[in-house]
C-alpha atoms as a PDB file:
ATOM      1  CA  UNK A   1      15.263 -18.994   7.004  1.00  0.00           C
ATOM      2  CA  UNK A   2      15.272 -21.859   9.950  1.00  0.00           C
ATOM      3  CA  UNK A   3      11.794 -23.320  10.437  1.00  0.00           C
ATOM      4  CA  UNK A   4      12.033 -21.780  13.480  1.00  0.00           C
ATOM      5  CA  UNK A   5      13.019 -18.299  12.554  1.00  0.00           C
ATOM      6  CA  UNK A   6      10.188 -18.783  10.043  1.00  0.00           C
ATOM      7  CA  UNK A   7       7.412 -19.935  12.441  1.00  0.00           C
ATOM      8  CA  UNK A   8       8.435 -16.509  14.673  1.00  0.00           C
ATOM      9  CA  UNK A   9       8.119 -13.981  11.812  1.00  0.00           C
ATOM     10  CA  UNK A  10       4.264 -15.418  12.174  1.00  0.00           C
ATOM     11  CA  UNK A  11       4.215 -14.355  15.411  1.00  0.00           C
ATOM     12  CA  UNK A  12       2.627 -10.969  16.583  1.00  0.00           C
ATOM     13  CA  UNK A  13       3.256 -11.083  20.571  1.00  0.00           C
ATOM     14  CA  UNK A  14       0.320  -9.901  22.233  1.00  0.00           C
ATOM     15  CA  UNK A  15       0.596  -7.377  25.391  1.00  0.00           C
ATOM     16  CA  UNK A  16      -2.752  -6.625  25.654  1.00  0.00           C
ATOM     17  CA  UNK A  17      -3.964  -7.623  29.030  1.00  0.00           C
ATOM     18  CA  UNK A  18      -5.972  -5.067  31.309  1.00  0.00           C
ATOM     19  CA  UNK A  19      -3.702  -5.592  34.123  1.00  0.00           C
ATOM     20  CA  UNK A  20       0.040  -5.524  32.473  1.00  0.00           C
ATOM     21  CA  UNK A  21       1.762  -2.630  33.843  1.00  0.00           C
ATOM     22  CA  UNK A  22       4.344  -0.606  32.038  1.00  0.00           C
ATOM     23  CA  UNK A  23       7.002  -3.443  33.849  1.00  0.00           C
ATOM     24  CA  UNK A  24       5.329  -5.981  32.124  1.00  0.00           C
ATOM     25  CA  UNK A  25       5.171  -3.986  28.452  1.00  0.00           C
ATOM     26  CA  UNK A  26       8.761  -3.881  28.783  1.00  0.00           C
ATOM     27  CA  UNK A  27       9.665  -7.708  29.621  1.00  0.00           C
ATOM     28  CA  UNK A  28       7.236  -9.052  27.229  1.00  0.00           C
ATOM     29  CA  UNK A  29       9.074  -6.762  24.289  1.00  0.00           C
ATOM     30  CA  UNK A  30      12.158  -8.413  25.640  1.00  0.00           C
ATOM     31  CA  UNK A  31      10.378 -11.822  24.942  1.00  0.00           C
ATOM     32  CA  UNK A  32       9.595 -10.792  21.410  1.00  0.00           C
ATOM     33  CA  UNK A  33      13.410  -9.413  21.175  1.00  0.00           C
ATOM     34  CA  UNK A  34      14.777 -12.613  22.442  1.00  0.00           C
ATOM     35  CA  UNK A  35      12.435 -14.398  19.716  1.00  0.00           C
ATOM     36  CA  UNK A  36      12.588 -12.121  17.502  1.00  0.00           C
ATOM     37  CA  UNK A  37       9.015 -12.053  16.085  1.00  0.00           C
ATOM     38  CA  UNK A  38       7.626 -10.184  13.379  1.00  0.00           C
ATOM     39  CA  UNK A  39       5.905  -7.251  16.187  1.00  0.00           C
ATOM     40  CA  UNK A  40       4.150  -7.079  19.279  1.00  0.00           C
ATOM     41  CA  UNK A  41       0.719  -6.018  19.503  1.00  0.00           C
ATOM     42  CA  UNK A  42       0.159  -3.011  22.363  1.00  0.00           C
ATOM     43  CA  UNK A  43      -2.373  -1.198  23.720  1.00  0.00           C
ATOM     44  CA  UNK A  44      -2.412   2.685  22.294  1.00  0.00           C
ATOM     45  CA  UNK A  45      -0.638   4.273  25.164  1.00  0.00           C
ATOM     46  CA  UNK A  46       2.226   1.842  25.314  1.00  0.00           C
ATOM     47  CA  UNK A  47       3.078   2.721  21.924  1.00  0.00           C
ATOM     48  CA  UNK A  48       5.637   4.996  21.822  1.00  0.00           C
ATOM     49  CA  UNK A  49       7.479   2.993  24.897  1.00  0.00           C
ATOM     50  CA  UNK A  50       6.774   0.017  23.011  1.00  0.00           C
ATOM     51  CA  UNK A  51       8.535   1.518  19.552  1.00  0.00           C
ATOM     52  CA  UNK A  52      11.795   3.440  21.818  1.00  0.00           C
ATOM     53  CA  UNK A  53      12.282  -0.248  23.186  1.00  0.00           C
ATOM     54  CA  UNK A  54      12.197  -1.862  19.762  1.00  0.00           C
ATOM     55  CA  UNK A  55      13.899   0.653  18.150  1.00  0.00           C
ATOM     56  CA  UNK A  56      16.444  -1.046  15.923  1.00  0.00           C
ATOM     57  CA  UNK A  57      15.618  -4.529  15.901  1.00  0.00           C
ATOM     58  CA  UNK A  58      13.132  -6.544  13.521  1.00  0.00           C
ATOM     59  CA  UNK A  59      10.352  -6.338  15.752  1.00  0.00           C
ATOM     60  CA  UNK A  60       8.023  -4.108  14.791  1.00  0.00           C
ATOM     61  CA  UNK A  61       5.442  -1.833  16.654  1.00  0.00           C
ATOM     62  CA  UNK A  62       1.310  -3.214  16.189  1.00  0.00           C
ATOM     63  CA  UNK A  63      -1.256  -1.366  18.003  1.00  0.00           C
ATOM     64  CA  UNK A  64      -5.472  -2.098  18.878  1.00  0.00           C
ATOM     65  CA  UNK A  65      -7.751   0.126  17.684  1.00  0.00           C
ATOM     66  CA  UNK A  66     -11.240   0.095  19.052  1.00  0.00           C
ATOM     67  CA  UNK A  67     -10.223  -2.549  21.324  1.00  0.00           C
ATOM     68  CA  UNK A  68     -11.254  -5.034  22.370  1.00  0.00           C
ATOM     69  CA  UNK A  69     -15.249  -4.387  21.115  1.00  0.00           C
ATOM     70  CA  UNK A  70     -15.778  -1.946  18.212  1.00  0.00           C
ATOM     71  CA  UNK A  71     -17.801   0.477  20.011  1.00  0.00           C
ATOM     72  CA  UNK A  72     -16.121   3.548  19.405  1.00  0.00           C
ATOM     73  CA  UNK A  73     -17.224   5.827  16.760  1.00  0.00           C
ATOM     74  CA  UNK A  74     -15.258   6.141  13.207  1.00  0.00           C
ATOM     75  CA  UNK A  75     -14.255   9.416  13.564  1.00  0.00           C
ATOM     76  CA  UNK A  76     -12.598   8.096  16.913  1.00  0.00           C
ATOM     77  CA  UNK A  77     -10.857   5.315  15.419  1.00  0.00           C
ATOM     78  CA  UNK A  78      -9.717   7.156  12.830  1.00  0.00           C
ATOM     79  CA  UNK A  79      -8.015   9.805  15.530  1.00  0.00           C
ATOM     80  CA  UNK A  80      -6.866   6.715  17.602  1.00  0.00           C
ATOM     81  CA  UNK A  81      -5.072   5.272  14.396  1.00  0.00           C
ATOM     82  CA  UNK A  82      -3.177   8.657  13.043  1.00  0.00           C
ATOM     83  CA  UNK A  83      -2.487   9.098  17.392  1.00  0.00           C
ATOM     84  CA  UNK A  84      -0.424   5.460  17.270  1.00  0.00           C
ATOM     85  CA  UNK A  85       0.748   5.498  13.801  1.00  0.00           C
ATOM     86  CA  UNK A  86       2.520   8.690  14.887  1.00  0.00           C
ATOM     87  CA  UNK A  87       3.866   7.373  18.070  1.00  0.00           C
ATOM     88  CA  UNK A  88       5.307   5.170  16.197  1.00  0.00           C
ATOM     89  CA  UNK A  89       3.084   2.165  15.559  1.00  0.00           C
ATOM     90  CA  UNK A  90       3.851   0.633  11.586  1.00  0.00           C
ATOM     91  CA  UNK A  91       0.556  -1.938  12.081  1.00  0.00           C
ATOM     92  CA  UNK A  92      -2.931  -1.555  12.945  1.00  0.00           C
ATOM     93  CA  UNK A  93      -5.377  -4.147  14.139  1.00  0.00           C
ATOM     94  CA  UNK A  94      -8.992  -2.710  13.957  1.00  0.00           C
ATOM     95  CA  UNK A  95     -12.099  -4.063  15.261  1.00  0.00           C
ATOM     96  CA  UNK A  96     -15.082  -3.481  13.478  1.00  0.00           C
ATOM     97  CA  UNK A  97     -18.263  -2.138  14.593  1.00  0.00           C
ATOM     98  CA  UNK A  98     -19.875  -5.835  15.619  1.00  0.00           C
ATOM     99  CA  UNK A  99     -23.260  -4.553  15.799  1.00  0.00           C
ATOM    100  CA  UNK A 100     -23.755  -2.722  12.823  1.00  0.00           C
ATOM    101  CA  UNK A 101     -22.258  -5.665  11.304  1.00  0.00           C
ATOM    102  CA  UNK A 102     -24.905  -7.905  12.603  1.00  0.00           C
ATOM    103  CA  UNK A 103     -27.783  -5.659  12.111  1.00  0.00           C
ATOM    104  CA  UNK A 104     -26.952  -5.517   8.293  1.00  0.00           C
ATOM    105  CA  UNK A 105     -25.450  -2.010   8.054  1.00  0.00           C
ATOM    106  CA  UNK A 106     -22.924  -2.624   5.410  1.00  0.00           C
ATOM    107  CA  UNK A 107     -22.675   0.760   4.551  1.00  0.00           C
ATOM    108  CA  UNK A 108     -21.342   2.100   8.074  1.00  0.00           C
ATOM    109  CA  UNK A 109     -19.016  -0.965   8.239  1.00  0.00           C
ATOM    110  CA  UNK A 110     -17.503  -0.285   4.873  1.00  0.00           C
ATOM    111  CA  UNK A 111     -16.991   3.315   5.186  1.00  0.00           C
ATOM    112  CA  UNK A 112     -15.473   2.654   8.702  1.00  0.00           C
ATOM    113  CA  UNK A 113     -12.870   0.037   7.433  1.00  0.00           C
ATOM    114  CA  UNK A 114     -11.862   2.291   4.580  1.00  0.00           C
ATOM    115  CA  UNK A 115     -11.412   5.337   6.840  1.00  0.00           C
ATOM    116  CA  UNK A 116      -9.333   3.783   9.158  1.00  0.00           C
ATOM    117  CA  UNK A 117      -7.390   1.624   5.864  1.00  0.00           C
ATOM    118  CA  UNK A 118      -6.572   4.495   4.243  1.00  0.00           C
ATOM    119  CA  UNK A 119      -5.205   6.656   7.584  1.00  0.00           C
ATOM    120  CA  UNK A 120      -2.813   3.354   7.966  1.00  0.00           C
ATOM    121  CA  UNK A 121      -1.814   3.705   4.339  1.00  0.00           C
ATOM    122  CA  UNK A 122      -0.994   7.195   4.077  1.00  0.00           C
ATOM    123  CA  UNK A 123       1.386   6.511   7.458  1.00  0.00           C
ATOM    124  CA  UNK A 124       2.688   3.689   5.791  1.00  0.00           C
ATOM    125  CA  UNK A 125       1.419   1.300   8.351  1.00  0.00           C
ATOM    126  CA  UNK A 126      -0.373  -1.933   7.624  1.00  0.00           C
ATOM    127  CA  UNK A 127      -3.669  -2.905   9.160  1.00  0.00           C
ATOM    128  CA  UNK A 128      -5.525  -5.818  10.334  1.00  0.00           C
ATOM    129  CA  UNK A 129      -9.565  -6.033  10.232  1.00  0.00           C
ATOM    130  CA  UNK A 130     -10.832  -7.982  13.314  1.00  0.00           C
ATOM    131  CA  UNK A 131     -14.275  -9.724  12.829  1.00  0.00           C
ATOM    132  CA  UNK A 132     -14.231 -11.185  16.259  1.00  0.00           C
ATOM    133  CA  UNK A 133     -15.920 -14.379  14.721  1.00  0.00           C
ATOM    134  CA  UNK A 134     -17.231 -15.616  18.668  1.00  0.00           C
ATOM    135  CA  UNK A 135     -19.628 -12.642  18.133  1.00  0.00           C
ATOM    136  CA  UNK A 136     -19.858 -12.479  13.987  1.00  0.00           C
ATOM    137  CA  UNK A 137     -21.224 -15.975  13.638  1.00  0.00           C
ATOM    138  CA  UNK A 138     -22.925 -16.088  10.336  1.00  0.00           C
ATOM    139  CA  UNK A 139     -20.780 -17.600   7.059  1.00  0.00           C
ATOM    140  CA  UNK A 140     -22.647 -14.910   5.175  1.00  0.00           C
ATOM    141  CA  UNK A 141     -21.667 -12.176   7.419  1.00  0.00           C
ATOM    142  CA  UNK A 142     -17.744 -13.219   7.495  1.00  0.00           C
ATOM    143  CA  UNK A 143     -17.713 -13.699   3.481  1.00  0.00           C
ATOM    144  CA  UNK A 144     -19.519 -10.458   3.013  1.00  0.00           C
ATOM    145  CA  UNK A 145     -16.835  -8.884   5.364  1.00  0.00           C
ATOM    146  CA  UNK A 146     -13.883 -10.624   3.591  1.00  0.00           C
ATOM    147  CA  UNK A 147     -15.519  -8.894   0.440  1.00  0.00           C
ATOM    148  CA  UNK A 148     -15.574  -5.114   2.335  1.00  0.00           C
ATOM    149  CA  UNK A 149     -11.921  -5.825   3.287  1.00  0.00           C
ATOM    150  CA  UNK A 150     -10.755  -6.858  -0.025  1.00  0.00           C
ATOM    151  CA  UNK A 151     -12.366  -3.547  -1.521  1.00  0.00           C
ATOM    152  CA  UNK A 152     -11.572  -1.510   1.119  1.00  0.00           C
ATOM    153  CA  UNK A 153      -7.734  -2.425   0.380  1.00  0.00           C
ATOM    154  CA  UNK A 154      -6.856  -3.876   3.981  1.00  0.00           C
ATOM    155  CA  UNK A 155      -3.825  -6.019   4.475  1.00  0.00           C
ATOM    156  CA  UNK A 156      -4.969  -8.524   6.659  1.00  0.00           C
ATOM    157  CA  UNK A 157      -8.512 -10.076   8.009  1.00  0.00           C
ATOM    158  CA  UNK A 158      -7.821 -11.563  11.314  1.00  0.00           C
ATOM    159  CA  UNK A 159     -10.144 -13.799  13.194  1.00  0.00           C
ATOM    160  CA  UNK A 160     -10.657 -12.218  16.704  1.00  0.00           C
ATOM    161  CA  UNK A 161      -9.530  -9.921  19.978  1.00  0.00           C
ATOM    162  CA  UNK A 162      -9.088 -12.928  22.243  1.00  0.00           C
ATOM    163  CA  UNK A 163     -11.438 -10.931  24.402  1.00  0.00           C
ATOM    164  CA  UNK A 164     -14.684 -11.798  22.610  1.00  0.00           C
ATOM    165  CA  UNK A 165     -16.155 -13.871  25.443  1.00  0.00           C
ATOM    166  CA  UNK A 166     -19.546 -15.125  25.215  1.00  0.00           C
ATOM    167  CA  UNK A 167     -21.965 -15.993  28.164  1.00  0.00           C
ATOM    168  CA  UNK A 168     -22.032 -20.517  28.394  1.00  0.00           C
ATOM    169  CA  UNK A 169     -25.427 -22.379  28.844  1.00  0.00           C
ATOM    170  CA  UNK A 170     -23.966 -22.915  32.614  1.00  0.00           C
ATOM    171  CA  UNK A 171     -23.192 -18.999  33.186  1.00  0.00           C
ATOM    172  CA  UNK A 172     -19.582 -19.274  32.512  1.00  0.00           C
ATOM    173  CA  UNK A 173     -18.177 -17.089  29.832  1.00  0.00           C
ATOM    174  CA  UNK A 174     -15.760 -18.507  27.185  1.00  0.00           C
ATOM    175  CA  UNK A 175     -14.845 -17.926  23.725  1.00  0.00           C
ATOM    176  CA  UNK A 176     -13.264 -19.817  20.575  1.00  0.00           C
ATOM    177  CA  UNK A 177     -11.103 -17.513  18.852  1.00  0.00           C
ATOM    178  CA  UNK A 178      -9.671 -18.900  15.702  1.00  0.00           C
ATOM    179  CA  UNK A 179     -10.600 -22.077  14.343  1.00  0.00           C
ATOM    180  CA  UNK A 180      -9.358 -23.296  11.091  1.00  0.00           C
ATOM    181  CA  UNK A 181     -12.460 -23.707   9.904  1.00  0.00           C
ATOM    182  CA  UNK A 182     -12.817 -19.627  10.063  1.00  0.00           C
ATOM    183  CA  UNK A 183      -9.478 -19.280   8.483  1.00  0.00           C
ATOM    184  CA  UNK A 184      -9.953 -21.416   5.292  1.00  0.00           C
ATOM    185  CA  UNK A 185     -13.057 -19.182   4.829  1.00  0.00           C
ATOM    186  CA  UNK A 186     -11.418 -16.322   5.185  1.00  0.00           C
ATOM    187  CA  UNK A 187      -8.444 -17.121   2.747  1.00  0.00           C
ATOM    188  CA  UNK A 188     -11.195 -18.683   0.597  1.00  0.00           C
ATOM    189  CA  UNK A 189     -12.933 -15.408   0.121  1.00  0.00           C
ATOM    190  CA  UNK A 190     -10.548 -12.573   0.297  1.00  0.00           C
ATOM    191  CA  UNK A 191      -8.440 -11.121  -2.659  1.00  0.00           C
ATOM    192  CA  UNK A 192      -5.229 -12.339  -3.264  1.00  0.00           C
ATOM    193  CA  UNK A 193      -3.582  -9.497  -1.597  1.00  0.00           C
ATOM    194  CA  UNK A 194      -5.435  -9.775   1.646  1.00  0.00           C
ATOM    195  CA  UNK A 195      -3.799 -12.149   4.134  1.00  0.00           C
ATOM    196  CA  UNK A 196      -5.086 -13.669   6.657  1.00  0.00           C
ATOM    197  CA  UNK A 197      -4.284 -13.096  10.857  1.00  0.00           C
ATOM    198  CA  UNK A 198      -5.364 -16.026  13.389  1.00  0.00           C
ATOM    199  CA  UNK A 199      -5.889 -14.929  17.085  1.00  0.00           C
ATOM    200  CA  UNK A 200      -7.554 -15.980  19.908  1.00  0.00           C
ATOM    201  CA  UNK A 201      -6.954 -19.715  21.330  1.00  0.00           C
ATOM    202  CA  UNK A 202      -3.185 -20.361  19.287  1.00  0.00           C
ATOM    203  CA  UNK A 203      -1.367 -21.161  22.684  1.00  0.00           C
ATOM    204  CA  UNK A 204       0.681 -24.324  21.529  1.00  0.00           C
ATOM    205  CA  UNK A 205       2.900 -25.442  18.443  1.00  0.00           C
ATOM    206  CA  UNK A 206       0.131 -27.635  17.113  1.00  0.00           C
ATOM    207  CA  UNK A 207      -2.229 -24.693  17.299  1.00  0.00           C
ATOM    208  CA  UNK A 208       0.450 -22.585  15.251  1.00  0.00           C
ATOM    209  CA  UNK A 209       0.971 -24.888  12.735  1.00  0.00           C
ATOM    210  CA  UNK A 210      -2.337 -26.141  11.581  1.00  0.00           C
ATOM    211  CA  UNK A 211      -3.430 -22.232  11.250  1.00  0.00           C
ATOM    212  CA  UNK A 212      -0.601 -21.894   8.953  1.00  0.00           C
ATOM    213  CA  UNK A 213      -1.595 -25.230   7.022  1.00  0.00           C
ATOM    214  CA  UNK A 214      -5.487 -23.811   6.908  1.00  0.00           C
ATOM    215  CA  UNK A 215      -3.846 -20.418   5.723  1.00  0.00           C
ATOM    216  CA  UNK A 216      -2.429 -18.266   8.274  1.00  0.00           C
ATOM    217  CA  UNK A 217       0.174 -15.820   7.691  1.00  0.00           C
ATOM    218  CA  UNK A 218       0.331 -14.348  11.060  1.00  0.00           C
ATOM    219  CA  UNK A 219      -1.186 -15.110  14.652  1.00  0.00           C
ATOM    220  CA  UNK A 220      -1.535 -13.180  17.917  1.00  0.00           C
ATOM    221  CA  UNK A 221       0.307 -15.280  21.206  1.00  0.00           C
ATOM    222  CA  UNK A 222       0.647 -15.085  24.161  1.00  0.00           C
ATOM    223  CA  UNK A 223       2.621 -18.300  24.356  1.00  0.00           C
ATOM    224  CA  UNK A 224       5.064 -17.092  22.054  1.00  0.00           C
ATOM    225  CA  UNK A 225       7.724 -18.313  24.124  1.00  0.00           C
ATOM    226  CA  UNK A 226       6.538 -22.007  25.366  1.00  0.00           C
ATOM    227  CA  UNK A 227       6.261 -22.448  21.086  1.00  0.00           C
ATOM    228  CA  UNK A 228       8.903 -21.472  20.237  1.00  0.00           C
ATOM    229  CA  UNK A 229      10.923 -23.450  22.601  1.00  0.00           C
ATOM    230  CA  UNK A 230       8.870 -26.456  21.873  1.00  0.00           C
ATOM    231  CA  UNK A 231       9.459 -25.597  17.866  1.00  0.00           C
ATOM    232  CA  UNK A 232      13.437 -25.840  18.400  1.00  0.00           C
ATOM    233  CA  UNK A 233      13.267 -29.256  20.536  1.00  0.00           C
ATOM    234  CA  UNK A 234      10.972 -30.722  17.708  1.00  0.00           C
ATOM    235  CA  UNK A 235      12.746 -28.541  14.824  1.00  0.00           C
ATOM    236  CA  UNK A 236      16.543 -29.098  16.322  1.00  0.00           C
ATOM    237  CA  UNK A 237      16.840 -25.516  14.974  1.00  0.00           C
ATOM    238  CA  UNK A 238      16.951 -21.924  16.098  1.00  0.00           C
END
């Protein structure tokens, strides 16, 4: 595999704006045709579009649950997960429930991740726990959550929606999204068979490839094509 081909098999291409219509969920699948990434990451009703456009290629289907803030209740996550693994949808990216998280109820959070871990596994999808680390600042919270996920049998921890924005001391509201700091904790602290998902702020080469040096096996993008362009010019592969 190319360094390039092997950068985009990182890649899951993110459709997950508010405002993209079903006109855009259908050109940005083209992007991650054209690139040929490992999925694209969709909102639950673009789903089954999503998998009848991608049908036959090596992209696969990824769809949000609880997105983008963890609010809904287990037994709703749970239906929203069986609902998209259905439609057609072979990887899940979760979001936990942030405040129970941060008021200490470990219980909830590791019943919840299970629940919704083994609905993936008994479709034969893969899913992604999302700690949105803008919002779960603590090193002892994201450890103890690495520890939940490795139990709990996920596939992947992942850093963050994108969408986690937090209010600025001057009123404007920004957020951080992976760092590599988070992600060397994160490999640091799962089981071997947990990998690790960076998202939230990779929008240039550079980005991509120092959260694969910190441990990285996938990351959402938006920018999948401006990197991947950039990766052949510096690469002088395809």
């Amino acid at each position: 595999m190319s360094k390039v081909s092997e950068l985009a098999k990182m890649i899951d291409h993110s459709i997950l704006h508010p405002t993209f219509t079903d006109a855009d969920l259908e050109e940005q699948c083209n992007v991650a045709m054209k690139y040929n990434v490992a999925s694209v990451c969709v909102k639950p009703y673009a789903v089954k579009r999503a998998a009848e456009i991608l049908k036959g290629t090596d992209v696969k289907t990824g769809c949000v649950i609880g997105f983008p803030h963890g609010n809904s209740c287990t037994e709703v996550k749970v239906f929203e997960t069986e609902k998209a693994c259905k439609d057609g949808a072979v990887e899940i990216d979760m979001v936990i429930n942030i405040g129970k998280a941060l008021g200490g109820d470990w219980e909830y959070v590791e019943q919840e991740i299970k629940a919704v871990t083994d609905t993936c596994h008994k479709y034969g999808a893969i899913v992604k726990v999302i700690f949105e680390t803008d919002y779960i600042t603590r090193t002892e919270d994201k450890i103890r959550l690495c520890e939940i996920c490795t139990r709990a049998g996920a596939d992947f921890v992942k850093t963050s929606t994108g969408y986690g924005f937090v209010k600025q001391s001057n009123g404007d509201y920004n957020y951080k999204g992976a760092t590599v700091a988070d992600i060397e904790l994160m490999r640091r602290h799962c089981g071997p068979n947990v990998q690790v998902k960076a998202a939230g702020g990779v929008r240039t080469l550079d980005d991509l490839l120092a959260v694969k040096a910190a441990g990285a096996t996938r990351s959402g993008a938006t920018a999948t094509a401006a990197m991947l362009e950039e990766a052949k010019k510096r690469f002088g592969d395809s």
